[in-house]
C-alpha atoms as a PDB file:
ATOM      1  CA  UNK A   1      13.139  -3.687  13.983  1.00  0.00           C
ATOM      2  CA  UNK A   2      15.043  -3.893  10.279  1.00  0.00           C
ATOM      3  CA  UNK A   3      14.526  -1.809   7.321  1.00  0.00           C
ATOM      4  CA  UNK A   4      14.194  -4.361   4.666  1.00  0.00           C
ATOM      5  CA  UNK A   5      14.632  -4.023   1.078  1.00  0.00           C
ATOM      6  CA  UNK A   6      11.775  -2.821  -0.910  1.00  0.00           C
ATOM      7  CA  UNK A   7      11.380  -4.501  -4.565  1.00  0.00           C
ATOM      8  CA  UNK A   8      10.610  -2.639  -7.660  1.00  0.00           C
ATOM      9  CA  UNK A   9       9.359  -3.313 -10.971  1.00  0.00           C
ATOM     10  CA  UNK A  10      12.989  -2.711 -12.930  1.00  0.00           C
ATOM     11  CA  UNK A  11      14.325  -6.030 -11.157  1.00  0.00           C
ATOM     12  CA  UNK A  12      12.643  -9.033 -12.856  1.00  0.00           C
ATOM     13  CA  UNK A  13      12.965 -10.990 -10.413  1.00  0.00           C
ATOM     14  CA  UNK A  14      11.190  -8.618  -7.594  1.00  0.00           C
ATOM     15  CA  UNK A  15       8.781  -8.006 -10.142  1.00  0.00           C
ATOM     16  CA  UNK A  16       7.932 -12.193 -10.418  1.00  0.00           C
ATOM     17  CA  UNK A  17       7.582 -11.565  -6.625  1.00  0.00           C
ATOM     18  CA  UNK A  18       5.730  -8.476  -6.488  1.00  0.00           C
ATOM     19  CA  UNK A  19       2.942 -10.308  -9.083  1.00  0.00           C
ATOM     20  CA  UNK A  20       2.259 -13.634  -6.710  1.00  0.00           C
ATOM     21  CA  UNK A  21      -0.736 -13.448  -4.949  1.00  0.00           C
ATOM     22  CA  UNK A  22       0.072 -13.085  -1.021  1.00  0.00           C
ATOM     23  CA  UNK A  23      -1.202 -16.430   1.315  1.00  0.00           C
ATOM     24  CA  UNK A  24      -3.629 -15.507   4.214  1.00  0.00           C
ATOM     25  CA  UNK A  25      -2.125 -15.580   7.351  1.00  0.00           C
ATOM     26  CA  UNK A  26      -3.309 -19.014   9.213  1.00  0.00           C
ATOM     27  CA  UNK A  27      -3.160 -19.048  13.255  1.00  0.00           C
ATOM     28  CA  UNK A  28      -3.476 -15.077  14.203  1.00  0.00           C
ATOM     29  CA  UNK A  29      -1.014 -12.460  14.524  1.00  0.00           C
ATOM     30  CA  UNK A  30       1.815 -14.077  16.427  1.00  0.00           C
ATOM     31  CA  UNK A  31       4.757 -12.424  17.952  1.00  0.00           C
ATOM     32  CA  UNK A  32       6.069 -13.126  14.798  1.00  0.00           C
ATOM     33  CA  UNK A  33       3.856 -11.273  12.088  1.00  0.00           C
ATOM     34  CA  UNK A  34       4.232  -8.287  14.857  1.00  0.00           C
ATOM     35  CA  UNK A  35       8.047  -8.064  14.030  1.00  0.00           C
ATOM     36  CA  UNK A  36       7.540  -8.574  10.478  1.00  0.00           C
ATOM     37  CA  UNK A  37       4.476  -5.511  10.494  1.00  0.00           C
ATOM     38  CA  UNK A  38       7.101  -3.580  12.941  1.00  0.00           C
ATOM     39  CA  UNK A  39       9.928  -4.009  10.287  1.00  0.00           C
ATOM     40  CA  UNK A  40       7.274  -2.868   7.343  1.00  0.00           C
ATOM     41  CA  UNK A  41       6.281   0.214   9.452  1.00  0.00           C
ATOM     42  CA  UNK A  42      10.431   1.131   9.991  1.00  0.00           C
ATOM     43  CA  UNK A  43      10.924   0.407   6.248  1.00  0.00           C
ATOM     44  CA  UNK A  44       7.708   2.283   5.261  1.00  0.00           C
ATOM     45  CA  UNK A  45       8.772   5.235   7.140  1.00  0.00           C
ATOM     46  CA  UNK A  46      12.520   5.378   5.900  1.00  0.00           C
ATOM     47  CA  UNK A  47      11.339   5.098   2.282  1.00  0.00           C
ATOM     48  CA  UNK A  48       8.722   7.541   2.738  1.00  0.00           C
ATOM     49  CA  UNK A  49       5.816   5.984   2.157  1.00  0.00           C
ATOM     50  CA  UNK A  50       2.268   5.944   3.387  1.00  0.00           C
ATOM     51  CA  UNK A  51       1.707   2.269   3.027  1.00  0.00           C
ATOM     52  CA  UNK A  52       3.001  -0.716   2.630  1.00  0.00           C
ATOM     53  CA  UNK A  53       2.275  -4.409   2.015  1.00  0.00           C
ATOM     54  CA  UNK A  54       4.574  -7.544   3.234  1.00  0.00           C
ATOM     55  CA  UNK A  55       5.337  -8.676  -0.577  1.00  0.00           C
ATOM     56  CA  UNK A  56       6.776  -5.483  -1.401  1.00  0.00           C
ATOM     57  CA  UNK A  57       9.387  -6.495   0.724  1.00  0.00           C
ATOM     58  CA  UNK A  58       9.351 -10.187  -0.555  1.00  0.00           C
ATOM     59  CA  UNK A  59       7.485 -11.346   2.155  1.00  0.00           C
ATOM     60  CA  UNK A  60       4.041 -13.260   0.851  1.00  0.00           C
ATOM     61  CA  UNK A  61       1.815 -13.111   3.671  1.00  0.00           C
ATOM     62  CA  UNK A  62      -1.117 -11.119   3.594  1.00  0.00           C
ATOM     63  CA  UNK A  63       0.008  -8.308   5.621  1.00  0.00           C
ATOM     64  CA  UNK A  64      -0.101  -4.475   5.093  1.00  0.00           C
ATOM     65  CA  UNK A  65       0.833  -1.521   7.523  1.00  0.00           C
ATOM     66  CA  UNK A  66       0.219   2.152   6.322  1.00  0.00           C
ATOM     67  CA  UNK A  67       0.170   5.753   7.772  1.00  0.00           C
ATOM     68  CA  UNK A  68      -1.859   8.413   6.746  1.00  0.00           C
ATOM     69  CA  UNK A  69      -0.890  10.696   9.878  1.00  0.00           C
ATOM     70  CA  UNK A  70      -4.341  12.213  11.307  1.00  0.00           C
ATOM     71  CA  UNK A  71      -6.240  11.927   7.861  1.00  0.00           C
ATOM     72  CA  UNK A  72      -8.840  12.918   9.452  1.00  0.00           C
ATOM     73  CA  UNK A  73      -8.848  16.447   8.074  1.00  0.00           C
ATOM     74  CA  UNK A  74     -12.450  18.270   7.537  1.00  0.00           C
ATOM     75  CA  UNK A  75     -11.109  20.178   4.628  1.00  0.00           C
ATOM     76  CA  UNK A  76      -8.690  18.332   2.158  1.00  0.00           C
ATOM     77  CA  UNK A  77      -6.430  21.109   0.783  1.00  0.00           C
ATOM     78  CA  UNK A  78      -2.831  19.842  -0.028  1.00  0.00           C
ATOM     79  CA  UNK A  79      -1.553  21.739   3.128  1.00  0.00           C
ATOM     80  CA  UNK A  80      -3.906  20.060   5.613  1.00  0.00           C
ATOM     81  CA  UNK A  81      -3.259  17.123   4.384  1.00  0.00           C
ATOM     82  CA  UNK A  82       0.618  17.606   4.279  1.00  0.00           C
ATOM     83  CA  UNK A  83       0.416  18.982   8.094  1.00  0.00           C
ATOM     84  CA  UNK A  84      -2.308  15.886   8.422  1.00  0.00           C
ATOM     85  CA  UNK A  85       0.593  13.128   7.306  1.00  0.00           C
ATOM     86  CA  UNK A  86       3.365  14.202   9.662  1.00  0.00           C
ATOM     87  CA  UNK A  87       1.597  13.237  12.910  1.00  0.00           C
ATOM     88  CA  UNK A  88       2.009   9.392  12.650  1.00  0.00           C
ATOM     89  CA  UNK A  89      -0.800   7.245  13.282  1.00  0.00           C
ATOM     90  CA  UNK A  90       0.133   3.822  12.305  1.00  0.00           C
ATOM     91  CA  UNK A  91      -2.244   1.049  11.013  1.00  0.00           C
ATOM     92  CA  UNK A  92      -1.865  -2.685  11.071  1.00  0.00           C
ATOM     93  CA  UNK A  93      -3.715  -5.137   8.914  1.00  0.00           C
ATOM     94  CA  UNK A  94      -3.748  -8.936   8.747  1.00  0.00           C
ATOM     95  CA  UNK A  95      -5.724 -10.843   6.206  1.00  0.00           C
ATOM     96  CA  UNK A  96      -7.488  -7.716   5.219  1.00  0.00           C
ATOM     97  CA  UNK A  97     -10.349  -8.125   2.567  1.00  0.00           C
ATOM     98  CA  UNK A  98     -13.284  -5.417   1.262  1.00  0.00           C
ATOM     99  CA  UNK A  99     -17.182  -6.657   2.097  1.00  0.00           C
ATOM    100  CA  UNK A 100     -18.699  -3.782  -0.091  1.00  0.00           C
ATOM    101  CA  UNK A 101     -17.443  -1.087  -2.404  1.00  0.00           C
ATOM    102  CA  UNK A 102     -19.624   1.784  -3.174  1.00  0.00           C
ATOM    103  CA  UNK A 103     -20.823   2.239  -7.175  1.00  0.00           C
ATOM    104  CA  UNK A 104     -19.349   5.661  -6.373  1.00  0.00           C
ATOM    105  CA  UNK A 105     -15.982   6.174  -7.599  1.00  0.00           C
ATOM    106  CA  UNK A 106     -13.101   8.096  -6.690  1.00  0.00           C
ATOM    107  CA  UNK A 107      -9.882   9.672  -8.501  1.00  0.00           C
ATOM    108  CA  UNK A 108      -6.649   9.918  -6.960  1.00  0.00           C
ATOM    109  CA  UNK A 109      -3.014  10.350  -7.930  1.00  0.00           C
ATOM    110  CA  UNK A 110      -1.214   7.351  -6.038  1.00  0.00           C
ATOM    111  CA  UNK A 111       2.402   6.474  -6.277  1.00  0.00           C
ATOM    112  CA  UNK A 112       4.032   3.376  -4.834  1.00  0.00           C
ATOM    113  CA  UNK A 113       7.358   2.541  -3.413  1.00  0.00           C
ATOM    114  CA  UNK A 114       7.620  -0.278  -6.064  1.00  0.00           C
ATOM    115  CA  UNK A 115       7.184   2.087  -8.713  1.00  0.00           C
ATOM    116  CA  UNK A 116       9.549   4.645  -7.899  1.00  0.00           C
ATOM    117  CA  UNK A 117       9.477   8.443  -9.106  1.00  0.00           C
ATOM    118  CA  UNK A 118       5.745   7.929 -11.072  1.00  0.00           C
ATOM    119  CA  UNK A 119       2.186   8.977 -10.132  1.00  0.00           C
ATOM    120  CA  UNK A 120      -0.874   8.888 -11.865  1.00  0.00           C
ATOM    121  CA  UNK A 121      -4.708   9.135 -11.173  1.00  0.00           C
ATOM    122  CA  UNK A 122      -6.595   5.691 -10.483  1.00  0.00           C
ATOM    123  CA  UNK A 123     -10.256   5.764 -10.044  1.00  0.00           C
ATOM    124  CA  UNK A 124     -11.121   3.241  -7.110  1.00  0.00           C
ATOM    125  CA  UNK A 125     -14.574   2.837  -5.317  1.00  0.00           C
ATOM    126  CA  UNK A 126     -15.126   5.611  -3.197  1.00  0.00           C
ATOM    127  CA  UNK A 127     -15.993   3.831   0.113  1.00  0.00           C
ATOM    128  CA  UNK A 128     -15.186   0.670   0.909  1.00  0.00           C
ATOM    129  CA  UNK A 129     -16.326  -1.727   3.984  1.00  0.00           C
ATOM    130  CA  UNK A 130     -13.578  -3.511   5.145  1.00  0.00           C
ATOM    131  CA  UNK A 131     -12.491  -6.517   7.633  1.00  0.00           C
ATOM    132  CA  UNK A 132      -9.028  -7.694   8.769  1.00  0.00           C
ATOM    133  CA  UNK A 133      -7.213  -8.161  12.230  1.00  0.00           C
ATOM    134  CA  UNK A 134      -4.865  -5.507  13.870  1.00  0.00           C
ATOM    135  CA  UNK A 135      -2.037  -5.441  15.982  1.00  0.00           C
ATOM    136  CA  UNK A 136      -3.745  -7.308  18.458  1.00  0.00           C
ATOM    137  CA  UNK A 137      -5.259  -9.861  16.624  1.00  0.00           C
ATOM    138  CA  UNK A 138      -8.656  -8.717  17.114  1.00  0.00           C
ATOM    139  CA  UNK A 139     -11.004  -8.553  14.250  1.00  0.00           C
ATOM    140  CA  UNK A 140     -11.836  -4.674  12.976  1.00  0.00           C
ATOM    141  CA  UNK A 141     -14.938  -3.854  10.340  1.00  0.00           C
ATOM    142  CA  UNK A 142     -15.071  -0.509   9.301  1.00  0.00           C
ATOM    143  CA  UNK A 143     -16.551   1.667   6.446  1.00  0.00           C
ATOM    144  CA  UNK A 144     -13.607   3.667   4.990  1.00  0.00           C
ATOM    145  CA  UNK A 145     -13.518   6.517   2.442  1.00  0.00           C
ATOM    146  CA  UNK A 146     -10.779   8.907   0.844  1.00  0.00           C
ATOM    147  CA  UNK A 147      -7.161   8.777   1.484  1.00  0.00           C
ATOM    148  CA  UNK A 148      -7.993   5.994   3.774  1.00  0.00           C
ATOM    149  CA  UNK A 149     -10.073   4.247   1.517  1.00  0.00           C
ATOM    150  CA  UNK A 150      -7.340   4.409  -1.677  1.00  0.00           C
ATOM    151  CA  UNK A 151      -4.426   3.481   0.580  1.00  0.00           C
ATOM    152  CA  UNK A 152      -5.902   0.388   1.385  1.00  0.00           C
ATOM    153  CA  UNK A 153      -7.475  -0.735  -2.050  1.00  0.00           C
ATOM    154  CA  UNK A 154      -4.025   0.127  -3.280  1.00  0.00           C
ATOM    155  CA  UNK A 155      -1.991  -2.325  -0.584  1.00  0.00           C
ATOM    156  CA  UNK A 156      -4.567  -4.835  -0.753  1.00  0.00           C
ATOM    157  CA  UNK A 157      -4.021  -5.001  -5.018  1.00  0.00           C
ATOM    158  CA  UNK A 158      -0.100  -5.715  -4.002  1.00  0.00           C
ATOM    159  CA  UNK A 159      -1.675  -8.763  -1.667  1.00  0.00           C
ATOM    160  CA  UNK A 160      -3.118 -10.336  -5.176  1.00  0.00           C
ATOM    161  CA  UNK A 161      -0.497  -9.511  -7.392  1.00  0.00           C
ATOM    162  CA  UNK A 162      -1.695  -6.172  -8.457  1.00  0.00           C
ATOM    163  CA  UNK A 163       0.751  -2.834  -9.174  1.00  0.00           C
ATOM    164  CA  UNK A 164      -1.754   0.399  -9.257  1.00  0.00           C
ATOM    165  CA  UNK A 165      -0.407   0.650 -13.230  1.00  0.00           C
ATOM    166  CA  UNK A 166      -1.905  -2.412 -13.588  1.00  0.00           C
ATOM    167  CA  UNK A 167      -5.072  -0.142 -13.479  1.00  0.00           C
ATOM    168  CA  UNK A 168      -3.719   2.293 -16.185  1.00  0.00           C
ATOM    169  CA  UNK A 169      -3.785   2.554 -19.906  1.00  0.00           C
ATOM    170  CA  UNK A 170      -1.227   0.188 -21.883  1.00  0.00           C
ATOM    171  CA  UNK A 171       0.395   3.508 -23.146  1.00  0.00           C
ATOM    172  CA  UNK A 172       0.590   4.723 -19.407  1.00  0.00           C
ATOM    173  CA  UNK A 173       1.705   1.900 -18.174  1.00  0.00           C
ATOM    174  CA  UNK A 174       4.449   1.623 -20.428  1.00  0.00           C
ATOM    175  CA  UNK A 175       5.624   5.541 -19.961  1.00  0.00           C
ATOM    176  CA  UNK A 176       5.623   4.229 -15.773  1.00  0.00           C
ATOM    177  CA  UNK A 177       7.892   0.872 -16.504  1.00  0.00           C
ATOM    178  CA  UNK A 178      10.272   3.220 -18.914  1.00  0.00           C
ATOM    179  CA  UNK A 179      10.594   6.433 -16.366  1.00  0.00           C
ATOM    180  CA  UNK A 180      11.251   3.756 -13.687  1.00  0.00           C
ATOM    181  CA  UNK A 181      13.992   2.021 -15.498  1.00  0.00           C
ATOM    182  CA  UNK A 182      15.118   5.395 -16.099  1.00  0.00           C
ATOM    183  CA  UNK A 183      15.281   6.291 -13.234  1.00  0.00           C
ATOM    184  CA  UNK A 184      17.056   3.366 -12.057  1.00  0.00           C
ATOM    185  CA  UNK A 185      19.811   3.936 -14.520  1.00  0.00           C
ATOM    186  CA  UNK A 186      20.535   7.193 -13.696  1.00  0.00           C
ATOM    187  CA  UNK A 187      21.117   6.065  -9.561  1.00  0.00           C
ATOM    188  CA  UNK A 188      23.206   3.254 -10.127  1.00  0.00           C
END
């Protein structure tokens, strides 16, 4: 396993990257998408994130790993779901894709490791039915809601080409581009 570089929107060339659309994976999930899913999950977890898809690492294959810890918390205060995100529980998704998205809609602060140091609230269905193959290769449908539910609307956007500011105001996303930039000028 490698910790790979992750690309972010102040580079213009990551960002050219980070806006193609991701290819399916054709023939399963082969000894080699597991390496590439086990490097994501390595580079994921140095970052720290809670997700992560393959072209944020300039990779274009539609592949996404996250970790929401046990999200399974019954009552969503910030602590519990703090304590919640420390136990790992990784996820693996190939060719992941939603059937069905509730009218119900959701609000949620999300960040994203290609837009470092900004968060703001995106409104995403609340439940979503999903399909895609796991480690394995075998073929998982699920309904999914909350944390679980935003995480992976939010990696499967980066699959098409999508950044979650994408989904904000012109004004907001402009503030997000300029604190990142920012941001980036005052590390280097």
């Amino acid at each position: 396993m490698a910790i790979r570089r992750i690309l972010t929107i102040n580079n213009p060339a990551d960002l050219a990257i980070l806006k193609t659309v991701a290819k399916p994976v054709e023939g399963g999930v082969t000894d080699e998408i597991r390496a590439l899913m086990d490097d994501m999950l390595e580079t994921m977890y140095d970052a720290p994130g809670i997700g992560l898809a393959a072209p944020q690492i300039g990779d274009l294959n539609r592949v996404v790993v996250m970790d929401l810890g046990d999200a399974e918390v019954e009552d969503e205060t910030d602590e519990t779901v703090e304590k919640a995100l420390k136990r790992r529980n990784p996820r693996y998704f190939v060719n992941p894709e939603i059937l069905w998205s509730s009218e119900e809609l959701f609000s949620y602060e999300e960040g994203c490791l290609s837009v470092p140091e900004y968060f703001d609230a995106v409104e995403r269905p609340a439940r979503v039915r999903v399909r895609y193959l796991n480690y394995q290769g075998e073929t998982i449908e699920e309904e999914i809601e909350g944390l679980y539910a935003v995480c992976f609307q939010h990696e499967l956007d980066h699959l098409n080409g999508v950044l979650f500011i994408d989904h904000l105001s012109r004004l907001r996303r402009e503030r997000a581009v300029a604190k990142v930039k920012k941001h980036a000028r005052m590390a280097a």
